[in-house]
Structure formats: C-alpha cells, structure tokens
PDB file of N, CA and C in Angstrom:
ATOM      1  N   UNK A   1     -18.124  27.948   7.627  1.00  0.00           N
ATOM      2  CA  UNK A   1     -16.868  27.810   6.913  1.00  0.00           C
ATOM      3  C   UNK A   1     -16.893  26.514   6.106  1.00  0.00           C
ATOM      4  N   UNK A   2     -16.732  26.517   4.985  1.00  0.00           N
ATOM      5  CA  UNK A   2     -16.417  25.745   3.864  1.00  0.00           C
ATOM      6  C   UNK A   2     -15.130  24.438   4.882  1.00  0.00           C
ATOM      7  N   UNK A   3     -15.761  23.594   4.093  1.00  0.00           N
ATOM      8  CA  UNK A   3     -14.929  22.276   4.619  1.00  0.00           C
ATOM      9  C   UNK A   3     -13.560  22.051   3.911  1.00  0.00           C
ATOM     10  N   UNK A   4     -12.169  21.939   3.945  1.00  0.00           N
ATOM     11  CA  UNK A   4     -11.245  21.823   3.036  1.00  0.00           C
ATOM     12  C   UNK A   4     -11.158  20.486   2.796  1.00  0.00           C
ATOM     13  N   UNK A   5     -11.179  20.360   1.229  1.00  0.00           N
ATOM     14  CA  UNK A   5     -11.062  19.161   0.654  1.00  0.00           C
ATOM     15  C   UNK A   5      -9.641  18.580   0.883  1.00  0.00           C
ATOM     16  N   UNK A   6      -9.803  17.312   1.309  1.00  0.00           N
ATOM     17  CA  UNK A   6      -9.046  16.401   1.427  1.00  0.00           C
ATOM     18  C   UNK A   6      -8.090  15.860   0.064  1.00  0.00           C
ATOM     19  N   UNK A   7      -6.843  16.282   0.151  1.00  0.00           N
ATOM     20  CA  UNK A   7      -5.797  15.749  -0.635  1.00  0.00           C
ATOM     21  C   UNK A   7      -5.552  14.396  -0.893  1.00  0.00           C
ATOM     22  N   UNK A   8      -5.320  13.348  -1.958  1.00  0.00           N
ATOM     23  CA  UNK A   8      -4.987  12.035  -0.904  1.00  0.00           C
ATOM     24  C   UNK A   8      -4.153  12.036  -1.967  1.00  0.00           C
ATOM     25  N   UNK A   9      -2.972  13.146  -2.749  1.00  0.00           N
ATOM     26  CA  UNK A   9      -1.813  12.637  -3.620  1.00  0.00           C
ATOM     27  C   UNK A   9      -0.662  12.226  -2.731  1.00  0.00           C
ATOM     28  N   UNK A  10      -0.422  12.289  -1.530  1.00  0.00           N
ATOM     29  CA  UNK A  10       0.331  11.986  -0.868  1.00  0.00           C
ATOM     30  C   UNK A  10       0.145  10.656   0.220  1.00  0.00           C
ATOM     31  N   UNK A  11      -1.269  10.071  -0.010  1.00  0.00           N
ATOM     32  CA  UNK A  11      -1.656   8.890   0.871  1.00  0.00           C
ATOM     33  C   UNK A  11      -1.332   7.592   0.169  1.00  0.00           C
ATOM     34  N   UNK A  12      -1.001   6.695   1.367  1.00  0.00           N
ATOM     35  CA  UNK A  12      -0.357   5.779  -0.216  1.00  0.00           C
ATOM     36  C   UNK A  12      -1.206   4.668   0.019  1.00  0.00           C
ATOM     37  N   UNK A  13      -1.448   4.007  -1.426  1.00  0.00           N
ATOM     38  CA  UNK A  13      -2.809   3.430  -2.070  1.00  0.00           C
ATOM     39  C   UNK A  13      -2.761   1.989  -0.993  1.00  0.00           C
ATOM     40  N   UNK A  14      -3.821   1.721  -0.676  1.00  0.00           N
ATOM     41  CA  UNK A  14      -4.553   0.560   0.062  1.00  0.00           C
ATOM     42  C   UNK A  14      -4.043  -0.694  -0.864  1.00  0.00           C
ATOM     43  N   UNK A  15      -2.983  -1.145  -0.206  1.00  0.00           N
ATOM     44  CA  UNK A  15      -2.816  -2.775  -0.689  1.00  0.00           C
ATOM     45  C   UNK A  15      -2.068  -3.303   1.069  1.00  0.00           C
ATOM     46  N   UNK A  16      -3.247  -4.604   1.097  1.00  0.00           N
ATOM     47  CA  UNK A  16      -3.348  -5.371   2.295  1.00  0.00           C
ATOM     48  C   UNK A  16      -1.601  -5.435   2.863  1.00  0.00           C
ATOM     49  N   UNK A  17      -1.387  -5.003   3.966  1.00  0.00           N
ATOM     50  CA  UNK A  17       0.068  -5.475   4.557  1.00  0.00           C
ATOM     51  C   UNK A  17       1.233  -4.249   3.975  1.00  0.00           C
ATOM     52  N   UNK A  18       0.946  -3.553   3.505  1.00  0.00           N
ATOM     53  CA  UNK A  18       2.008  -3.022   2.768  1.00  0.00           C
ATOM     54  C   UNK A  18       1.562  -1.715   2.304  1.00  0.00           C
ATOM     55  N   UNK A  19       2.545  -0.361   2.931  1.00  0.00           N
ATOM     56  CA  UNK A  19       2.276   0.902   2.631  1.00  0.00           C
ATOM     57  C   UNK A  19       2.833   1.389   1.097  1.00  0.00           C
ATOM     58  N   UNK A  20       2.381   1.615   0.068  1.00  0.00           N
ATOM     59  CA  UNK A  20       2.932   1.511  -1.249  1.00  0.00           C
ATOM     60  C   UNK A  20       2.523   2.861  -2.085  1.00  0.00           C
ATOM     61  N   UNK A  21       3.052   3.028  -2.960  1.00  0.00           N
ATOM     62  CA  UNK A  21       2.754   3.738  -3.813  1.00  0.00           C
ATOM     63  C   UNK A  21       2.304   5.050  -3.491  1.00  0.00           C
ATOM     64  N   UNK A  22       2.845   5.867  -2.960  1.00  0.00           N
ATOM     65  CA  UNK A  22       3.252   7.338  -2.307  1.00  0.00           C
ATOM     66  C   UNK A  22       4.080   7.917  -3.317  1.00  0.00           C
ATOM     67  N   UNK A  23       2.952   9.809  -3.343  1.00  0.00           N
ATOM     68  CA  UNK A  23       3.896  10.616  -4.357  1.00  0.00           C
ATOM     69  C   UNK A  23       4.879  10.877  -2.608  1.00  0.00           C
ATOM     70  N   UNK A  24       6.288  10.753  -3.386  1.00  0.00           N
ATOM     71  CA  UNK A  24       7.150  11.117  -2.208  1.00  0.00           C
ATOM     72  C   UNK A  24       7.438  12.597  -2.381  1.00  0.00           C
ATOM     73  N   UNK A  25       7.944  13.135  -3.558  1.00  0.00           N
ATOM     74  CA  UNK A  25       9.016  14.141  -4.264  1.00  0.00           C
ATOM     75  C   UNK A  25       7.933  14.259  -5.800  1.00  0.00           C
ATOM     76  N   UNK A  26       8.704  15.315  -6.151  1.00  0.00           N
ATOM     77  CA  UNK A  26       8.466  15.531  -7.502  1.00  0.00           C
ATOM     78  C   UNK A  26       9.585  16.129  -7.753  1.00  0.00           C
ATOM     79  N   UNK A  27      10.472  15.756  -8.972  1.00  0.00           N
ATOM     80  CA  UNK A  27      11.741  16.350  -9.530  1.00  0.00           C
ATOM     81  C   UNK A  27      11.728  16.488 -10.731  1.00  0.00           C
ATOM     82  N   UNK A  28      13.072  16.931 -10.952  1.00  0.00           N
ATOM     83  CA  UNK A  28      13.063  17.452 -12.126  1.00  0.00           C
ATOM     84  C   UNK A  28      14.211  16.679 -12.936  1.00  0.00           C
ATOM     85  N   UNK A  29      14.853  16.506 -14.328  1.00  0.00           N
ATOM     86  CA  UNK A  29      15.437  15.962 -15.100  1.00  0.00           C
ATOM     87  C   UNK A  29      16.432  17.037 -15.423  1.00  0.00           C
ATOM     88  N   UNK A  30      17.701  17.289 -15.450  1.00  0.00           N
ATOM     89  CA  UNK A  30      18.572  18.081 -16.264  1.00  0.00           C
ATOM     90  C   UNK A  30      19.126  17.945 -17.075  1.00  0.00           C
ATOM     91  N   UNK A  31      19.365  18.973 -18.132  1.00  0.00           N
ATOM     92  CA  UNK A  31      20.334  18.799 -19.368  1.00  0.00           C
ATOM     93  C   UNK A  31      21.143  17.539 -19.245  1.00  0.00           C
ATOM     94  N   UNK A  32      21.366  17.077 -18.155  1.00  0.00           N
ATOM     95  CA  UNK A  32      22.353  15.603 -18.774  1.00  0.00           C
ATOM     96  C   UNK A  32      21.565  14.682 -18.419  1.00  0.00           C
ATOM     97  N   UNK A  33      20.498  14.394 -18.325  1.00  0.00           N
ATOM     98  CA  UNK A  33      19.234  13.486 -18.456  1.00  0.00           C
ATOM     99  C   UNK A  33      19.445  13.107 -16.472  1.00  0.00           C
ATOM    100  N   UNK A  34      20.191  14.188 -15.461  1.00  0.00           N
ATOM    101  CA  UNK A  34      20.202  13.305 -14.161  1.00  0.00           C
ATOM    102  C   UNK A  34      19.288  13.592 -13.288  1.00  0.00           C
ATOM    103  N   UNK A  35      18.632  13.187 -12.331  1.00  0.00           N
ATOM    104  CA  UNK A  35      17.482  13.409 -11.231  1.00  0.00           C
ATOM    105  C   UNK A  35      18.046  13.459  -9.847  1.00  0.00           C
ATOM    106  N   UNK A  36      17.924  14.219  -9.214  1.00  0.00           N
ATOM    107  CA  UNK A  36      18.771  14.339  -7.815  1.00  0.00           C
ATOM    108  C   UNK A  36      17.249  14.007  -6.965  1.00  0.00           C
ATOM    109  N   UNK A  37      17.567  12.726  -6.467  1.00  0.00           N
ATOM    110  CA  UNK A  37      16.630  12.230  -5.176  1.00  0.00           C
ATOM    111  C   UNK A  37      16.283  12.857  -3.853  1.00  0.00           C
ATOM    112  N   UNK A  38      15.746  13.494  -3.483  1.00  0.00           N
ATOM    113  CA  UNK A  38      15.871  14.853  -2.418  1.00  0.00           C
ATOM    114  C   UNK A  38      16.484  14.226  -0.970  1.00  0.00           C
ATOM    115  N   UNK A  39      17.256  14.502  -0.279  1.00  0.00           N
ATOM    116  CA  UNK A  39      17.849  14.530   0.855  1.00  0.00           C
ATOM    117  C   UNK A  39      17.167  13.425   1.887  1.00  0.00           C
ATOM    118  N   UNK A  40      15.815  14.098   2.362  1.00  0.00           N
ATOM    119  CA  UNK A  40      15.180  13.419   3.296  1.00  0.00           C
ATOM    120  C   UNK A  40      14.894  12.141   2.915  1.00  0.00           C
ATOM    121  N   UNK A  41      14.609  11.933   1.428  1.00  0.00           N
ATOM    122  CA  UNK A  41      13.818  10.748   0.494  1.00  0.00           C
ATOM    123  C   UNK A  41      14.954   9.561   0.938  1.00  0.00           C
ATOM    124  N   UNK A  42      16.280   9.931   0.675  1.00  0.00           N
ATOM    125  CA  UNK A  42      17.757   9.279   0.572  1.00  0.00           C
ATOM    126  C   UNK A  42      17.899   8.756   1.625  1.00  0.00           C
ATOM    127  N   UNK A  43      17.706   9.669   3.044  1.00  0.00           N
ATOM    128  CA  UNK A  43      18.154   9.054   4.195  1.00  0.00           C
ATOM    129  C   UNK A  43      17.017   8.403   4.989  1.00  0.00           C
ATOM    130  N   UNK A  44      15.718   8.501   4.335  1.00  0.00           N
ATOM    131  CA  UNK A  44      14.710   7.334   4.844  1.00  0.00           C
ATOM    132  C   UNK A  44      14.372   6.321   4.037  1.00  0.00           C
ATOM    133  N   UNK A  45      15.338   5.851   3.129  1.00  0.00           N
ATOM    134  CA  UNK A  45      15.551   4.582   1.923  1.00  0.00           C
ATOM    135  C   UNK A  45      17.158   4.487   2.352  1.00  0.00           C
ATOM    136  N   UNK A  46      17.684   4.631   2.854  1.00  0.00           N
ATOM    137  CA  UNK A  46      18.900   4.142   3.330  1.00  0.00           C
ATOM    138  C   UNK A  46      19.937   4.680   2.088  1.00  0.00           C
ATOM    139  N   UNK A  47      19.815   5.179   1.580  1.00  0.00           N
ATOM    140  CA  UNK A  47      20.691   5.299  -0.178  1.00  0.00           C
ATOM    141  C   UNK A  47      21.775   6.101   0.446  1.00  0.00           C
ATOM    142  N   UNK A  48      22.888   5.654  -0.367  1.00  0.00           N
ATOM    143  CA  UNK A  48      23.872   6.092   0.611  1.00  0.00           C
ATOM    144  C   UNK A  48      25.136   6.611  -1.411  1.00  0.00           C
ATOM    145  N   UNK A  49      26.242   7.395  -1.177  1.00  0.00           N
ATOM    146  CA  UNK A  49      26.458   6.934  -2.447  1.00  0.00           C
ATOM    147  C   UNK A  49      27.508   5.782  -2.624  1.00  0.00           C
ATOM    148  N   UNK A  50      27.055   5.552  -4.049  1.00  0.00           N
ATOM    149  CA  UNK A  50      28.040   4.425  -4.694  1.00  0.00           C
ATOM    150  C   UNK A  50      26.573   2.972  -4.820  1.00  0.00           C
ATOM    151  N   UNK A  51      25.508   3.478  -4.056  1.00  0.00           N
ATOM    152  CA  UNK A  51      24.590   2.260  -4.111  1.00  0.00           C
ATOM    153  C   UNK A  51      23.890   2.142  -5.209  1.00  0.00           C
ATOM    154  N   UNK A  52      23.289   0.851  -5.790  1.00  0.00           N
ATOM    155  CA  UNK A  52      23.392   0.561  -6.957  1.00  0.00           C
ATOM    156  C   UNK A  52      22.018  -0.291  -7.279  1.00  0.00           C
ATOM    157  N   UNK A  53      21.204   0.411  -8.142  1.00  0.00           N
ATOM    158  CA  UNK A  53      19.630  -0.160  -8.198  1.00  0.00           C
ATOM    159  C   UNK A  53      19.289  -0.578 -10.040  1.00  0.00           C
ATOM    160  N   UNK A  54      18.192  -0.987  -9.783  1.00  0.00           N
ATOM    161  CA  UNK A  54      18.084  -1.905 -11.086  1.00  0.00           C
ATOM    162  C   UNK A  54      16.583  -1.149 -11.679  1.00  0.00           C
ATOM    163  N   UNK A  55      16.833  -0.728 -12.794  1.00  0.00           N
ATOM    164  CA  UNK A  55      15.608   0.545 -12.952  1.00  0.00           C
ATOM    165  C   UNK A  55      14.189  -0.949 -13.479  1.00  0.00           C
ATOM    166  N   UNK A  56      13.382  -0.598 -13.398  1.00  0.00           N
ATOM    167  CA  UNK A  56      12.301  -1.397 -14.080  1.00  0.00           C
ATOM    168  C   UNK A  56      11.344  -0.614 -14.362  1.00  0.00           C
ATOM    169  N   UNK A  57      10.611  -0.723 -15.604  1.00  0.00           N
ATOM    170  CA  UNK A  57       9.734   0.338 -16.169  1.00  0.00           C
ATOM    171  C   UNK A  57       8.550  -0.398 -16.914  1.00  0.00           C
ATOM    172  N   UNK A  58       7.539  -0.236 -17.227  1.00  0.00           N
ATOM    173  CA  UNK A  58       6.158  -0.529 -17.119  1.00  0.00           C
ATOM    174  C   UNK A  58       5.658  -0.042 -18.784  1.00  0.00           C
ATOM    175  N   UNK A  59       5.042  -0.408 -19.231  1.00  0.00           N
ATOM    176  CA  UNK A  59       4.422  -0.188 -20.408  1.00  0.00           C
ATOM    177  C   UNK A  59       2.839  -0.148 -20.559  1.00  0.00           C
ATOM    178  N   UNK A  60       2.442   0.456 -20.827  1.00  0.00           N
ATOM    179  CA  UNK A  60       1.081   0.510 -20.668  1.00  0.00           C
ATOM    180  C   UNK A  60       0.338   1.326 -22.186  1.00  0.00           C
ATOM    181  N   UNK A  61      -0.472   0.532 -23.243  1.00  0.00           N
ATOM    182  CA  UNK A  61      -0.307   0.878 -24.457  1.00  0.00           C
ATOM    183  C   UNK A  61       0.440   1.157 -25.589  1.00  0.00           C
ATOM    184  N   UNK A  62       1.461   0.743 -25.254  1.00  0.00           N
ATOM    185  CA  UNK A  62       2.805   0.724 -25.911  1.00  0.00           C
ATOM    186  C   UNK A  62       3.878   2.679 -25.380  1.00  0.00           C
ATOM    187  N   UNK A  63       2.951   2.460 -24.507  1.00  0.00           N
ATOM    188  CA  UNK A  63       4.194   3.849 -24.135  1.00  0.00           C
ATOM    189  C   UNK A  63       4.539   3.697 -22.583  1.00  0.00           C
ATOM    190  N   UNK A  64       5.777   3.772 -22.251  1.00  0.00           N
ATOM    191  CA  UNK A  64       6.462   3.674 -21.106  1.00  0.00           C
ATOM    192  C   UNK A  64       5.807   4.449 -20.113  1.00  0.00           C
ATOM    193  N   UNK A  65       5.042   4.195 -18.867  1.00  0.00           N
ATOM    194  CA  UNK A  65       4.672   4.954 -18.227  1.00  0.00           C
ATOM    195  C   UNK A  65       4.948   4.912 -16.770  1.00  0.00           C
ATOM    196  N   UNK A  66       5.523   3.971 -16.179  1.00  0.00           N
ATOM    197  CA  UNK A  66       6.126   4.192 -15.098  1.00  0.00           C
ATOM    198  C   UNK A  66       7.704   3.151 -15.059  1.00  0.00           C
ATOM    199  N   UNK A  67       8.461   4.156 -14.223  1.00  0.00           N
ATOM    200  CA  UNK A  67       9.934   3.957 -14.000  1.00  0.00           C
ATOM    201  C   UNK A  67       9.886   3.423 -12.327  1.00  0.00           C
ATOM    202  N   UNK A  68      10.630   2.650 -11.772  1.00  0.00           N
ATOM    203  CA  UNK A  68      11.276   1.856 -10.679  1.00  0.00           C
ATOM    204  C   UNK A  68      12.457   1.847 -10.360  1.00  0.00           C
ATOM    205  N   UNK A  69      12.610   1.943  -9.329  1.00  0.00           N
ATOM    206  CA  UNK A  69      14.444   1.965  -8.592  1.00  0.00           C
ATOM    207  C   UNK A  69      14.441   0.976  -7.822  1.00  0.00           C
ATOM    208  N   UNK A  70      15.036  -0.101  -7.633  1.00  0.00           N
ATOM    209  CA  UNK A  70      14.859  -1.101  -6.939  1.00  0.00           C
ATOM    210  C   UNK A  70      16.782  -1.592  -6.200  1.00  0.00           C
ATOM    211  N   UNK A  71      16.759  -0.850  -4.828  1.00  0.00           N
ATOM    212  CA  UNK A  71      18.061  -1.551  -4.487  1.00  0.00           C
ATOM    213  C   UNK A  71      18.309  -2.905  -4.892  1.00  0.00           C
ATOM    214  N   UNK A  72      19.944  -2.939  -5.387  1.00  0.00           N
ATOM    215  CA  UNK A  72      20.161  -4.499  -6.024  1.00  0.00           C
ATOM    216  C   UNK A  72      20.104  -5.531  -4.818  1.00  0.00           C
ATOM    217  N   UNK A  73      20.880  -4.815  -3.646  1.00  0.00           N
ATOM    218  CA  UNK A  73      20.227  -5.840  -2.498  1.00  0.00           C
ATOM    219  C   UNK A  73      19.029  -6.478  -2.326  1.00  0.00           C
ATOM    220  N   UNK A  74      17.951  -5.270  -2.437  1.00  0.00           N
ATOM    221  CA  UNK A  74      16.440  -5.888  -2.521  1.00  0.00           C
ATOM    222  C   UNK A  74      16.175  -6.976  -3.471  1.00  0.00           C
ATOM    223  N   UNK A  75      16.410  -6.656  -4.849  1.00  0.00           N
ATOM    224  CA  UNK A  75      16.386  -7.287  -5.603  1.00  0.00           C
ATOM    225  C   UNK A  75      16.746  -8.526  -5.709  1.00  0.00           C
ATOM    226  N   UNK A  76      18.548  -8.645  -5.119  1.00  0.00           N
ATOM    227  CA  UNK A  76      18.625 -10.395  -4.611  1.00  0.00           C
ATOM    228  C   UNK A  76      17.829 -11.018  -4.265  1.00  0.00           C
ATOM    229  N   UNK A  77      17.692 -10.288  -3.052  1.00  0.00           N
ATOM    230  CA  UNK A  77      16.864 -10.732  -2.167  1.00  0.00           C
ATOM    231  C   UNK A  77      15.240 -11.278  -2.441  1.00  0.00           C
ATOM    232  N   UNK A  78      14.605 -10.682  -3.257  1.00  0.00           N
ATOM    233  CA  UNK A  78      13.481 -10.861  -3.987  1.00  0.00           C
ATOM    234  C   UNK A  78      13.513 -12.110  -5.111  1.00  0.00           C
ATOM    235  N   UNK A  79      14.645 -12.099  -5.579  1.00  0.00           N
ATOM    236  CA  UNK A  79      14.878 -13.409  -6.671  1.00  0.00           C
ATOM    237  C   UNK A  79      15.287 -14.535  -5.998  1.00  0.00           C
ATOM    238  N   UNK A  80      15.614 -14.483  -4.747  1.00  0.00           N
ATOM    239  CA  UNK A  80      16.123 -15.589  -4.333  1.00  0.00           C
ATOM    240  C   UNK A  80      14.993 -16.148  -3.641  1.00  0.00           C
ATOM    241  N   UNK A  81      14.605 -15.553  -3.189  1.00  0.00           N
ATOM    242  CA  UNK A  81      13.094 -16.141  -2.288  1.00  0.00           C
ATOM    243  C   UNK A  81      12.001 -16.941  -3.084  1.00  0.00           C
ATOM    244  N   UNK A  82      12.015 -15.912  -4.314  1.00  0.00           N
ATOM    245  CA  UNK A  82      10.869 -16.317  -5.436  1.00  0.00           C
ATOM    246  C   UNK A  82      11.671 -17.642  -6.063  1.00  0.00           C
ATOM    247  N   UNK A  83      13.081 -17.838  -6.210  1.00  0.00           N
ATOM    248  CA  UNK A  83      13.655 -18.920  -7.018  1.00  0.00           C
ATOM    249  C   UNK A  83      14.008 -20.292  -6.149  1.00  0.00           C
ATOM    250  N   UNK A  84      14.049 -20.095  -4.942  1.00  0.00           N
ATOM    251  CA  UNK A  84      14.080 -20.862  -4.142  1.00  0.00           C
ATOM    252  C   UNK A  84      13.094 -22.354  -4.039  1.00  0.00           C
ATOM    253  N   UNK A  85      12.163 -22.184  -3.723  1.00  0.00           N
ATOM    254  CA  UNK A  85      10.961 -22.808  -3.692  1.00  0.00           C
ATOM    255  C   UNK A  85      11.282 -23.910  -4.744  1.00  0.00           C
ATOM    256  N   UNK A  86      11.280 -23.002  -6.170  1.00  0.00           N
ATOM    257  CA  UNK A  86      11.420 -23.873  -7.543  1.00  0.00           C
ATOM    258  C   UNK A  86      12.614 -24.601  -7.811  1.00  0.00           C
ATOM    259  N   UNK A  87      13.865 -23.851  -7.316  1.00  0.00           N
ATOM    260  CA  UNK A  87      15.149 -24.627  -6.941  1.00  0.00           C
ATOM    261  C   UNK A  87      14.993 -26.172  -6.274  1.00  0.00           C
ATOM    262  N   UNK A  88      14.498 -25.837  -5.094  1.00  0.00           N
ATOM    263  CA  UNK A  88      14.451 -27.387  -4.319  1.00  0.00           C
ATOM    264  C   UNK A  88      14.015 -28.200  -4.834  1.00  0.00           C
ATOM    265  N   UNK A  89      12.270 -28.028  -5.875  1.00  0.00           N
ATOM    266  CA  UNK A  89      11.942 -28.831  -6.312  1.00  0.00           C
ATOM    267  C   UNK A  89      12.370 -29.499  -7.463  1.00  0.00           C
ATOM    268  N   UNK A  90      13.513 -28.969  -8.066  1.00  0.00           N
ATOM    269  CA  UNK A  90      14.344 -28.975  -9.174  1.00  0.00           C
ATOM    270  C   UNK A  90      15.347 -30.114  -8.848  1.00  0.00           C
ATOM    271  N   UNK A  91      16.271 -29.422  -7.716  1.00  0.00           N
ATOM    272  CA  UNK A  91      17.464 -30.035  -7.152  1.00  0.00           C
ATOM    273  C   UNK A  91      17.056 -31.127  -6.184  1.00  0.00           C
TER     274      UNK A  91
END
C-alpha cells in the first residue's frame, strides 16, 4: 500500500517559542465586502461581539498580500512593552 502523503497546510510554520502561522479556516467574502470568522475559530481566540481589532496588511511587490487582525487589547499591550524600554530612557 502506497504511503499517504503528508499534508502540512494546516501545521504551523517552525518559529522558535511560538506556534504561528496556521491555515485555520478558509472563507469567503460577501456582496457587502463581510467575512464571518467560523464559530470554533471565535471561541478559541476569545472574540466575543462588539470586540475590536486593528487590521494590518503586508505588501509584497507593490501588491497587498497578506491581511492581520490583531485584538486592540493585544495591540496595547504590544506597544507598550516595545515603548516602554525607550520611554524610561527618555523620561
């Protein structure tokens, strides 16, 4: 019996400390340009509604090729850590 080839679109890419970059979902876009995040995706990212993310998108040859959702919590949280450091040495 033939060996079945190993998938790895769903394994998420090798960076030290940190599980990243996983196809989670694949969706779709509707007539009013909206994307519905699938159920399971929502309640293992905590997304709840009314929560509120900061899109960031990537350019690569001058054409947009990847999109980001980044909770604004995270996001504080990420600017403050990174601004911190430079703050003190400032203040």
């Amino acid at each position: 019996m033939a060996k079945k080839k190993d998938n790895h679109i769903n394994k998420p890419l090798p960076v030290k400390g940190i599980n990243c970059c996983r196809v989670e979902s694949i969706i779709s876009v509707d007539e009013r340009g909206q994307m519905v995040i699938p159920k399971d995706l929502r309640e293992k990212a905590g997304i709840r509604a009314g929560d509120k993310f900061a899109v960031t998108s990537w350019e690569k040859d001058g054409r947009l090729c990847c999109i980001t959702l980044t909770k604004v919590d995270e996001l504080a949280e990420m600017v403050k850590s990174s601004l911190a450091p430079v703050m003190k040495d400032i203040l």
